[in-house]
PDB file of N, CA and C in Angstrom:
ATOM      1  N   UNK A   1     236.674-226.214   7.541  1.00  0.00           N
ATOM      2  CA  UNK A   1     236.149-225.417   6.449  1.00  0.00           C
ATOM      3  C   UNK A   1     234.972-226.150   5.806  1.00  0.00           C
ATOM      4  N   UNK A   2     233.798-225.333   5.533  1.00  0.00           N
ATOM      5  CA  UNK A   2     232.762-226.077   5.048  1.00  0.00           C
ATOM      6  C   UNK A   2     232.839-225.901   3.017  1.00  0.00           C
ATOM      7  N   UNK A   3     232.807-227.142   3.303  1.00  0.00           N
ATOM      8  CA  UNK A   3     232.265-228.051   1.432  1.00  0.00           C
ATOM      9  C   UNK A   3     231.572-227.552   1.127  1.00  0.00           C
ATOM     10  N   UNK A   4     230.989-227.182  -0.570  1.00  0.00           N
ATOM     11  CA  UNK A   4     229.957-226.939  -1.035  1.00  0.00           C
ATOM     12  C   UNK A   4     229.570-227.925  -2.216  1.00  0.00           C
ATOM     13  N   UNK A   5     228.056-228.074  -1.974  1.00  0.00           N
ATOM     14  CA  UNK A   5     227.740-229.049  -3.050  1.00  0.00           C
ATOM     15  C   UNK A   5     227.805-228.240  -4.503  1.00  0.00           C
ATOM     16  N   UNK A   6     228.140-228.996  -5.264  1.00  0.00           N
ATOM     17  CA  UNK A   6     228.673-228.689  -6.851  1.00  0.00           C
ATOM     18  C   UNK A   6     226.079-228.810  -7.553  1.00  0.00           C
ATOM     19  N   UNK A   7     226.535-226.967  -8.163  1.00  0.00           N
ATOM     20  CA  UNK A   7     224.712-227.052  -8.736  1.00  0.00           C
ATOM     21  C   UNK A   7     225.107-227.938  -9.815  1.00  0.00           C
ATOM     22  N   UNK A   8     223.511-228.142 -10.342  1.00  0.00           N
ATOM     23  CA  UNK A   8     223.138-229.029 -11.882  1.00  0.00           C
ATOM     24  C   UNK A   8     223.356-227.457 -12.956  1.00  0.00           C
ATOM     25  N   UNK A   9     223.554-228.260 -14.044  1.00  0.00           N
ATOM     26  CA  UNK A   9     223.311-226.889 -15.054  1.00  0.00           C
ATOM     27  C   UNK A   9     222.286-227.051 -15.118  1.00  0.00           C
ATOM     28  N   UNK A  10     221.776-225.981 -14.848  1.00  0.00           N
ATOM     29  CA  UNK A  10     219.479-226.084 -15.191  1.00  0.00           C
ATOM     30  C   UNK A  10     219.108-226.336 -16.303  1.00  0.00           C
ATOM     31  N   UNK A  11     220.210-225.513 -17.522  1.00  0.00           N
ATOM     32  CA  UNK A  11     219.682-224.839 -18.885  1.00  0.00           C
ATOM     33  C   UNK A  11     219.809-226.543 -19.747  1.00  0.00           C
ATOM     34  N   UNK A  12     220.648-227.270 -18.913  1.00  0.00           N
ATOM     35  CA  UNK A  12     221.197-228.659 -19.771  1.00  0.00           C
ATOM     36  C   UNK A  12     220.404-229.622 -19.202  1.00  0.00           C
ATOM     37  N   UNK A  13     220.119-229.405 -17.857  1.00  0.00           N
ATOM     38  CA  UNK A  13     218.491-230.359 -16.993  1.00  0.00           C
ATOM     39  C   UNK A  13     217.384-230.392 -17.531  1.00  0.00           C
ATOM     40  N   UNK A  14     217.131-229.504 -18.025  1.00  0.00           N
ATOM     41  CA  UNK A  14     216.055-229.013 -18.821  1.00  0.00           C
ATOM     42  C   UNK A  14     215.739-229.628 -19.939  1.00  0.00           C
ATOM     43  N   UNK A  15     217.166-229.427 -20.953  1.00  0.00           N
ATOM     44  CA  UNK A  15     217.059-230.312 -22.291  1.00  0.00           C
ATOM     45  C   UNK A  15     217.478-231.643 -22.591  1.00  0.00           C
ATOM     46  N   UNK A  16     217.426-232.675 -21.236  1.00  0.00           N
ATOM     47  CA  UNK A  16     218.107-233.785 -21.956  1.00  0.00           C
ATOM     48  C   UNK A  16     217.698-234.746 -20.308  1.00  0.00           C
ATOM     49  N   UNK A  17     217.688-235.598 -20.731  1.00  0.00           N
ATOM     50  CA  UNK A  17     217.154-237.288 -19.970  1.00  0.00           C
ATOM     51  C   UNK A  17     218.227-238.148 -19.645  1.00  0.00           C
ATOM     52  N   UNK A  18     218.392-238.426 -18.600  1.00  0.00           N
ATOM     53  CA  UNK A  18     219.550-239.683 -18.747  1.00  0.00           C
ATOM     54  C   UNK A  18     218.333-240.514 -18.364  1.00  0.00           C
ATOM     55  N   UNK A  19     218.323-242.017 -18.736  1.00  0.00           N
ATOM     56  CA  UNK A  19     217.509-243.307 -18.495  1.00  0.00           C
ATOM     57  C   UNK A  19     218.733-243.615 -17.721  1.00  0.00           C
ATOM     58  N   UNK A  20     218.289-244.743 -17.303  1.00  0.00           N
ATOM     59  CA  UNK A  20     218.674-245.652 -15.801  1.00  0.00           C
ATOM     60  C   UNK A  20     220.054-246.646 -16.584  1.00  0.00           C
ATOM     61  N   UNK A  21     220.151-246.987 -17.249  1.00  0.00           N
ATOM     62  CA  UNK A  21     220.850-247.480 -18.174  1.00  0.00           C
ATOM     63  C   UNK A  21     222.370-246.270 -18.578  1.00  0.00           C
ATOM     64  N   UNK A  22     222.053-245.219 -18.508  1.00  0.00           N
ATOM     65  CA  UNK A  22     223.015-243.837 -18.634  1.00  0.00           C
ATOM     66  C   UNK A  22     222.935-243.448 -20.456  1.00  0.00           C
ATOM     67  N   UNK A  23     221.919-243.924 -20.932  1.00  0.00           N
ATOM     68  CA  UNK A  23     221.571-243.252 -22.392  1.00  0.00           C
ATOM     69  C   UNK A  23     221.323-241.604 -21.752  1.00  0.00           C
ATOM     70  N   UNK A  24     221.458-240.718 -22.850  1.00  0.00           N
ATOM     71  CA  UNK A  24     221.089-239.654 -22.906  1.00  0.00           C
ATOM     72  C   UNK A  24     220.116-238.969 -23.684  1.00  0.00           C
ATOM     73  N   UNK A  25     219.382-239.070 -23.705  1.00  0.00           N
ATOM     74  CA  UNK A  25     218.290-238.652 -24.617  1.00  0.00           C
ATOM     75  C   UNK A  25     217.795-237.043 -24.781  1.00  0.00           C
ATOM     76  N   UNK A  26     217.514-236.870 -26.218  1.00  0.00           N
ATOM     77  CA  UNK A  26     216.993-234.997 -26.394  1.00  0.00           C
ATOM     78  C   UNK A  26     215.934-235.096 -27.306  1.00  0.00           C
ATOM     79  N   UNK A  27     215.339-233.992 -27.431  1.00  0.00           N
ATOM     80  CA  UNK A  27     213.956-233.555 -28.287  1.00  0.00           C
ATOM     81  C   UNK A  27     215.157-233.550 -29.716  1.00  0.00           C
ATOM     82  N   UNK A  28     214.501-234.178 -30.577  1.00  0.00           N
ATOM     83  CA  UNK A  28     215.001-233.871 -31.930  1.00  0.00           C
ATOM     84  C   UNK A  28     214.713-232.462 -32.448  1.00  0.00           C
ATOM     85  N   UNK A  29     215.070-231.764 -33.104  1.00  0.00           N
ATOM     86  CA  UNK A  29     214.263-230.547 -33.899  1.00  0.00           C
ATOM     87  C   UNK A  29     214.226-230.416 -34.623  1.00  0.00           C
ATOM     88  N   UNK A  30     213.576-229.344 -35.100  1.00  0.00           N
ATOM     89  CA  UNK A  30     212.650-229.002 -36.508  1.00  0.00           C
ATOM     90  C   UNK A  30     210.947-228.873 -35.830  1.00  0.00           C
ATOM     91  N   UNK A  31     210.377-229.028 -34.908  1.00  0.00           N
ATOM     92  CA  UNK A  31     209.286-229.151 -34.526  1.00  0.00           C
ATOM     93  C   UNK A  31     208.700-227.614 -34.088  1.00  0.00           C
ATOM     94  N   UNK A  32     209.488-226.474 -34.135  1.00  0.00           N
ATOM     95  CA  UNK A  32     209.159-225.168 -33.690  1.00  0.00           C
ATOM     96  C   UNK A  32     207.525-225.060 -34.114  1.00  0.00           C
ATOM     97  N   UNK A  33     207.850-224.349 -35.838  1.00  0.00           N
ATOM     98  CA  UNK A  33     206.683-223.621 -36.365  1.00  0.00           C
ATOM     99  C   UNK A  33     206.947-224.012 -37.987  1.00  0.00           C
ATOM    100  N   UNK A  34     205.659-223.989 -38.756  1.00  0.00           N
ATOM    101  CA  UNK A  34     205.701-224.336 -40.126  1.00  0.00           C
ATOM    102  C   UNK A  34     205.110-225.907 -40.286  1.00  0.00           C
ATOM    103  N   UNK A  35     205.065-226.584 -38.727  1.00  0.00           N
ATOM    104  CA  UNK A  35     204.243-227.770 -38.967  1.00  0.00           C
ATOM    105  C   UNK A  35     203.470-228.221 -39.483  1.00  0.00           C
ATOM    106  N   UNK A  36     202.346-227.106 -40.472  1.00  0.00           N
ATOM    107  CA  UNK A  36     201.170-227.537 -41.567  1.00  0.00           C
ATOM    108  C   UNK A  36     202.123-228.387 -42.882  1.00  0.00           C
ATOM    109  N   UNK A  37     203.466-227.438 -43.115  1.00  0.00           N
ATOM    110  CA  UNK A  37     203.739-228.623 -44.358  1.00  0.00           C
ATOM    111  C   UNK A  37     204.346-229.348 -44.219  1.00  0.00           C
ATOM    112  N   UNK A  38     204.906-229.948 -42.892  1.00  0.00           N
ATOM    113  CA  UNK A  38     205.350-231.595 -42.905  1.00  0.00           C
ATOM    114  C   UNK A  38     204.229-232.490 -43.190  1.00  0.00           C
ATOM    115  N   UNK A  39     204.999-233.639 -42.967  1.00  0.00           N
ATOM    116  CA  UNK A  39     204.016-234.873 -43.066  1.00  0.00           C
ATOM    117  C   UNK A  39     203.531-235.102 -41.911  1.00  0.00           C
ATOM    118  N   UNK A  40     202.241-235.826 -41.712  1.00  0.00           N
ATOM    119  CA  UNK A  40     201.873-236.119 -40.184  1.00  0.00           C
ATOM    120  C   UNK A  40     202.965-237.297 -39.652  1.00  0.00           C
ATOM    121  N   UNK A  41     203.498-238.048 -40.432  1.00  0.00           N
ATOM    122  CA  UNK A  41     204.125-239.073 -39.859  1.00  0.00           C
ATOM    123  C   UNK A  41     205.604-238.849 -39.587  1.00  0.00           C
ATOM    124  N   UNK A  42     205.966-237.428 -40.086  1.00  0.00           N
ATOM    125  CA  UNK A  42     207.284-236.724 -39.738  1.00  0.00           C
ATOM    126  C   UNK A  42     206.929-236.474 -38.503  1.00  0.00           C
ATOM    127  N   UNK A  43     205.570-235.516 -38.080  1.00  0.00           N
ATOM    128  CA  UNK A  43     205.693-234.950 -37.248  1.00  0.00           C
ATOM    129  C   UNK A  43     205.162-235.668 -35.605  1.00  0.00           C
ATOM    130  N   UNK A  44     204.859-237.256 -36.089  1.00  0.00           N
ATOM    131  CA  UNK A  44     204.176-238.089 -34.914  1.00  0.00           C
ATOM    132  C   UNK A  44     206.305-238.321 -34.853  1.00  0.00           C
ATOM    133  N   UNK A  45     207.203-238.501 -35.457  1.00  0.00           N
ATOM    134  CA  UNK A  45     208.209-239.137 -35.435  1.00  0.00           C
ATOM    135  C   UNK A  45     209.126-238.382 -34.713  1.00  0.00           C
ATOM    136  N   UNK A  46     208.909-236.719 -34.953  1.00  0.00           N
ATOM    137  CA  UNK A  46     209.488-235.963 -33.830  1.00  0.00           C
ATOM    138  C   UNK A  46     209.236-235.644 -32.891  1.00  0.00           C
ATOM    139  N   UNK A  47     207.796-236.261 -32.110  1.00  0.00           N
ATOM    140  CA  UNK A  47     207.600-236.032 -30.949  1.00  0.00           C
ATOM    141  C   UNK A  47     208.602-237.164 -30.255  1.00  0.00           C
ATOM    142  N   UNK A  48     209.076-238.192 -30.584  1.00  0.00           N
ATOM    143  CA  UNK A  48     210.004-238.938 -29.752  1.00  0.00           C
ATOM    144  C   UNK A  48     211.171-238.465 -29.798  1.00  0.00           C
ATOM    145  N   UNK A  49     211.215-239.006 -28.374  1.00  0.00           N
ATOM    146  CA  UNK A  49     213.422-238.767 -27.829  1.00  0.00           C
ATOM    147  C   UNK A  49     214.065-239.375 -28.566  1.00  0.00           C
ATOM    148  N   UNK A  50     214.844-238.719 -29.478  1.00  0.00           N
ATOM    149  CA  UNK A  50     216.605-239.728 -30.183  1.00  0.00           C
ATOM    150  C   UNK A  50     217.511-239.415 -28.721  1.00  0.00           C
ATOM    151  N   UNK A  51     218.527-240.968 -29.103  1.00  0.00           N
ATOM    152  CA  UNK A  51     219.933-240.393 -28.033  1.00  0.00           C
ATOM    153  C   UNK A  51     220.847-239.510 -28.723  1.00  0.00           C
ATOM    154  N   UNK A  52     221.293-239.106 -27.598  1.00  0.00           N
ATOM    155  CA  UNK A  52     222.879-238.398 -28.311  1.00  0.00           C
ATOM    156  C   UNK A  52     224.062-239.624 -28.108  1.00  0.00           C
ATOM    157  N   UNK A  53     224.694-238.480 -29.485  1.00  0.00           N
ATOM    158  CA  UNK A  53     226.069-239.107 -29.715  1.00  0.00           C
ATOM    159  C   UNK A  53     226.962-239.828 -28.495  1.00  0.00           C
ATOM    160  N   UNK A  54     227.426-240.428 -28.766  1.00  0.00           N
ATOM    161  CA  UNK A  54     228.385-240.943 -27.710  1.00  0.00           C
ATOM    162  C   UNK A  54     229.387-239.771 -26.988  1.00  0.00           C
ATOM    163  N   UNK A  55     229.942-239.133 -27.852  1.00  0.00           N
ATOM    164  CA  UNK A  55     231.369-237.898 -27.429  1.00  0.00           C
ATOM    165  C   UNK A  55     230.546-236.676 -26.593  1.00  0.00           C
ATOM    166  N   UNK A  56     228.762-236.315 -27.240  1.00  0.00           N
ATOM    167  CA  UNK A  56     228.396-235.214 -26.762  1.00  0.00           C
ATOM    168  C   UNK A  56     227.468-235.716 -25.404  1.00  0.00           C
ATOM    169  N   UNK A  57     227.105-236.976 -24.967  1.00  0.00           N
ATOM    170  CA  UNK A  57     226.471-237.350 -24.033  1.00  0.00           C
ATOM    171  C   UNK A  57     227.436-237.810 -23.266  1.00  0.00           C
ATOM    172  N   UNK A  58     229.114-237.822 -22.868  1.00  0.00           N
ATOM    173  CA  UNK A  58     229.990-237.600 -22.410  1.00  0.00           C
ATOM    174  C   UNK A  58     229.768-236.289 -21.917  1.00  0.00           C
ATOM    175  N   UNK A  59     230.097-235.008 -22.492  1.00  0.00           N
ATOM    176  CA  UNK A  59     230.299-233.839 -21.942  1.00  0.00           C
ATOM    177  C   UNK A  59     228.681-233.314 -21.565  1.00  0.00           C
ATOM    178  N   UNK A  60     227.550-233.908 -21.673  1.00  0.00           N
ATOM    179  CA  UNK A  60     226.360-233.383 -21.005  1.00  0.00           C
ATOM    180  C   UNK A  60     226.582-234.348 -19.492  1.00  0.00           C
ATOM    181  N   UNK A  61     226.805-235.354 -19.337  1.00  0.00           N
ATOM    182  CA  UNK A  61     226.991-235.939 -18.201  1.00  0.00           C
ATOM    183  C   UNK A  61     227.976-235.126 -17.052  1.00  0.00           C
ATOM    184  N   UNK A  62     228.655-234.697 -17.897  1.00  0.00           N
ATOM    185  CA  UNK A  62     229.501-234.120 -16.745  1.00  0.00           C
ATOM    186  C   UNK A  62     229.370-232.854 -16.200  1.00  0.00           C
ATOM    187  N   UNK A  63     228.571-232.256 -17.137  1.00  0.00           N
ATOM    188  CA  UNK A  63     227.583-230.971 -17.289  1.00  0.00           C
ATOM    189  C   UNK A  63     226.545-230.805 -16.025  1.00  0.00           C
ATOM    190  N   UNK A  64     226.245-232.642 -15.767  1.00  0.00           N
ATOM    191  CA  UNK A  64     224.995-232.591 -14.863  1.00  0.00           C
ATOM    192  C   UNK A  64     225.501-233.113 -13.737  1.00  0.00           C
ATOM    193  N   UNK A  65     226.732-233.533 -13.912  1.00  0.00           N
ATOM    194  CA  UNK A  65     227.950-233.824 -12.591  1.00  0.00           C
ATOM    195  C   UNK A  65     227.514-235.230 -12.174  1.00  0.00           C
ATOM    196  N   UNK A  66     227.632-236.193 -13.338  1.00  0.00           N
ATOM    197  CA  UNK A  66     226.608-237.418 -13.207  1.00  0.00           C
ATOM    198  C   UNK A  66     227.981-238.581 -13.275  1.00  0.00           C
TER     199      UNK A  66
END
């Protein structure tokens, strides 16, 4: 009987990074629309990746069958 390989979730590939190390990393938000009245230094601060939580970068890992 033939095996099948197990897919990635796309929709969760899409939003999140594992580094080589197994951090998980995501786009912070708030960055949509309305960006004229932040601060520029809010908004240089949300262009970087935060990690996720420990409990929820558990269940995205397994999400990506990692």
């Amino acid at each position: 009987m033939k095996t099948y390989k197990q897919k990635t979730r796309k929709s969760i590939s899409k939003r999140f990074k594992v580094t080589k190390t197994g951090k998980v990393l995501r786009m912070p938000s708030g960055q949509d629309h309305l960006l004229s009245k932040q601060a520029s230094s809010k908004r240089r601060r949300l262009r970087k990746l935060v990690e996720v939580s420990a409990g929820e970068a558990k269940k995205i890992k397994k999400l990506l069958k990692i």
